[in-house]
Protein backbone atom coordinates (compact mmCIF):
# COMPACT_ATOMS: atom_id res chain seq x y z
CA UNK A 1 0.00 0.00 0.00
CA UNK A 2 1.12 3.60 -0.69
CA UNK A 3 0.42 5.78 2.37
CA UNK A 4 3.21 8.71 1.68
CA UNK A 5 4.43 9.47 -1.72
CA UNK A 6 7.16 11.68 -2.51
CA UNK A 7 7.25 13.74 -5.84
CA UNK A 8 10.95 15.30 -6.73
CA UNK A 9 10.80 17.58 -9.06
CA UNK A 10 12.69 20.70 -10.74
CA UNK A 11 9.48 22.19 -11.86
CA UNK A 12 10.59 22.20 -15.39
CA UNK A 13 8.16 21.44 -18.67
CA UNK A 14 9.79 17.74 -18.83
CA UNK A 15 8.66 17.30 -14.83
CA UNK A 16 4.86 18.33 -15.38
CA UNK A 17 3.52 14.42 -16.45
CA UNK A 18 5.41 13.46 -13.21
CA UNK A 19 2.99 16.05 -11.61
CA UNK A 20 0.22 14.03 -13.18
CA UNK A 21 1.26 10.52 -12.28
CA UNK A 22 2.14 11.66 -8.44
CA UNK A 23 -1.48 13.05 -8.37
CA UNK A 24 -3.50 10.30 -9.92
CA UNK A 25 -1.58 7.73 -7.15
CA UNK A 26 -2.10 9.47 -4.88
CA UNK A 27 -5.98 9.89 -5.32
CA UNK A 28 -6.09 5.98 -6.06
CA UNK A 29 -4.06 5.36 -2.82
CA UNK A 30 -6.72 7.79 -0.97
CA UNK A 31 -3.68 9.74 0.31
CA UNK A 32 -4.54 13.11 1.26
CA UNK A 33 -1.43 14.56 1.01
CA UNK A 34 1.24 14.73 -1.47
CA UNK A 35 4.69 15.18 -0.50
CA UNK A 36 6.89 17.73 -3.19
CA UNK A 37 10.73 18.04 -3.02
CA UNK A 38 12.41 20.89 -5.23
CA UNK A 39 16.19 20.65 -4.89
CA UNK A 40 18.80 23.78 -6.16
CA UNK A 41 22.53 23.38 -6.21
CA UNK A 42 23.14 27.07 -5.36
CA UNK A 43 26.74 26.32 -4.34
CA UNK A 44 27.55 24.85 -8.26
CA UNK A 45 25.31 27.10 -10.07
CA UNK A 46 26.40 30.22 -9.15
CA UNK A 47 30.56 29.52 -8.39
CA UNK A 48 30.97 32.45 -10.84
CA UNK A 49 29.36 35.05 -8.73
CA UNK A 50 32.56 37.17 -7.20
CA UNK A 51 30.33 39.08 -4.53
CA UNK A 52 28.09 37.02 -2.27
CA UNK A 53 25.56 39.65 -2.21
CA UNK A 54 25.02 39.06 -5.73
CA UNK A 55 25.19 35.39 -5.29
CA UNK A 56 22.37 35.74 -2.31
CA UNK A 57 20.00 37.28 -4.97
CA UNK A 58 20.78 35.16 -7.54
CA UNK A 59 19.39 32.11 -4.85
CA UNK A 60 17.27 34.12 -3.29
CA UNK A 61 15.37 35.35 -7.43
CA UNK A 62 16.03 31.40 -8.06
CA UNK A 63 14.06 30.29 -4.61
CA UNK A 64 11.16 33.01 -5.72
CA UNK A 65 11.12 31.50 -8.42
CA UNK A 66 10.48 27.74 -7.54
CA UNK A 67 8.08 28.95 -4.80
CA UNK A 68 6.15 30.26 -7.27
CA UNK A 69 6.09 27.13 -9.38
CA UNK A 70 5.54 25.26 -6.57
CA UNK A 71 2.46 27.54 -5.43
CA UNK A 72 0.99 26.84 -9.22
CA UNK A 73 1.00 23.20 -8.46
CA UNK A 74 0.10 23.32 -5.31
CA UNK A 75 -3.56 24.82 -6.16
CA UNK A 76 -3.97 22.45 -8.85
CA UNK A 77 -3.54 19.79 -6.85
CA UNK A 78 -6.04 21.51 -4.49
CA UNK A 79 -8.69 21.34 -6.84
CA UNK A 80 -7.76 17.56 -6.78
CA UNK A 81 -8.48 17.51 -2.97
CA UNK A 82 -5.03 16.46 -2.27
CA UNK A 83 -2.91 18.86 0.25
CA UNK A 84 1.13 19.49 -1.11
CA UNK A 85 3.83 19.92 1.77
CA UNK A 86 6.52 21.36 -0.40
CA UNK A 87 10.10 20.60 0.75
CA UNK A 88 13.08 22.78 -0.54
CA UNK A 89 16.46 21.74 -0.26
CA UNK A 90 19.97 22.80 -0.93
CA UNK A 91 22.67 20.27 -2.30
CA UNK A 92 22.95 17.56 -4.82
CA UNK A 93 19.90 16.72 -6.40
CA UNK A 94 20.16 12.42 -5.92
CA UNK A 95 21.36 12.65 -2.02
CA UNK A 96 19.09 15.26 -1.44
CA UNK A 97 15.72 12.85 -2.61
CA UNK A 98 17.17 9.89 -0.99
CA UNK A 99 17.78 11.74 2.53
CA UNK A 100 14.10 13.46 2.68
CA UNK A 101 12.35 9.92 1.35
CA UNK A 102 14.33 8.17 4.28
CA UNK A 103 13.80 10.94 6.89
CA UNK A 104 9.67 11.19 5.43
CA UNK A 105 9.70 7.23 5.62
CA UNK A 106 7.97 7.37 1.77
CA UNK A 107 6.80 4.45 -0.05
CA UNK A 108 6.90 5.99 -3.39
CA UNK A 109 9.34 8.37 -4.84
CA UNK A 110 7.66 9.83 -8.37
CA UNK A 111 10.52 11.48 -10.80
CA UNK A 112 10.19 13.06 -14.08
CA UNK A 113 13.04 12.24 -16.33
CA UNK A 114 14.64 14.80 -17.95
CA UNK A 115 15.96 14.36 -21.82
CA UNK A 116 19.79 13.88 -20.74
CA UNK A 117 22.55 14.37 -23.12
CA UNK A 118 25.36 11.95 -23.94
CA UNK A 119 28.02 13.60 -22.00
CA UNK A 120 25.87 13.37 -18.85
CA UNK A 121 25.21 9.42 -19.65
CA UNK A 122 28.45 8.78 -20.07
CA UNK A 123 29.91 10.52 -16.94
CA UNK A 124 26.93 9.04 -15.18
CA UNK A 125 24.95 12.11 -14.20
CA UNK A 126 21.60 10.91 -14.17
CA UNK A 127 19.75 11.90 -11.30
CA UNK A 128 17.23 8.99 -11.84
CA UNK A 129 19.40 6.54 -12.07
CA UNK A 130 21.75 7.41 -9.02
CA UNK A 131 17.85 8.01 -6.96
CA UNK A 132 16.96 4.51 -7.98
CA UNK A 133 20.16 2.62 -7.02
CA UNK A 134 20.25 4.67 -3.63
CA UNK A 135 16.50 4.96 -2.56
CA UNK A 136 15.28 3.56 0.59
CA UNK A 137 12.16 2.65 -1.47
CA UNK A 138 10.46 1.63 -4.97
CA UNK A 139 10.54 4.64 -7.57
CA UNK A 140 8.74 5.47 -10.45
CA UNK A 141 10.46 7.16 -12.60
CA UNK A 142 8.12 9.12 -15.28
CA UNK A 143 9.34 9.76 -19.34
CA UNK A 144 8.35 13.13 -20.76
CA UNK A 145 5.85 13.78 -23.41
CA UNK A 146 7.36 13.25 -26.95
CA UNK A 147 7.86 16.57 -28.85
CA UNK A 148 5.88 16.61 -31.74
């Protein structure tokens, strides 16, 4: 049975059918809540920055930003009857959803794949596959719609 189900996601167009999976199981598991982890890697993504005050408003513009996304979600899952607790982490995407579906004691862990390149295959720098060989539990890991 799936009582908790945890949804990682970068809020980007490739993530939204994972948005749609996580909230159809979750209805058909009569959860009423659906756990949502968004993950930055401030520390990588802005090493340029020479002055931390403009590296605190470049995380601070890029947190805005996902709480914003995450808001938009949020209400449509409310129409859906299903609450969101949104979690927000710093640090490497792959530890970060194995150490908050571990701490949340999830069943489920729901990620969208994202259309990797070669380079990333080859150094192995997929998130989903590092998630599934560390995760405390089963995951689902959800393809993208086909361009067309």
């Amino acid at each position: 049975m799936l009582a908790r189900i945890l949804l990682a996601t970068d809020l980007s167009e490739d993530s939204a059918v994972a948005w749609n999976v996580a909230i159809t199981l979750v209805q058909r598991a009569g959860c009423s809540e659906l756990l949502v982890l968004y993950t930055t890697e401030a520390h990588t993504t802005y090493a340029e920055v020479e002055t931390p005050r403009a590296l605190q408003r470049l995380y601070d513009d890029d947190r805005q930003s996902a709480d914003e996304g995450m808001k938009r979600y949020a209400d449509m899952c409310q129409t859906h009857g299903i609450r969101v607790r949104p979690i927000v982490r710093l640090g490497a995407p792959a530890e970060s959803i194995v150490k908050t579906a571990r701490e949340e004691n999830v069943d489920l862990i729901v990620l969208g794949m994202r259309r990797a390149d070669v380079i990333d295959r080859l150094l192995g720098k997929s998130i989903v596959g590092q998630v599934t060989r560390m995760a405390p539990c089963h995951v689902l890991c959800v393809k993208p719609q086909r361009k067309s």
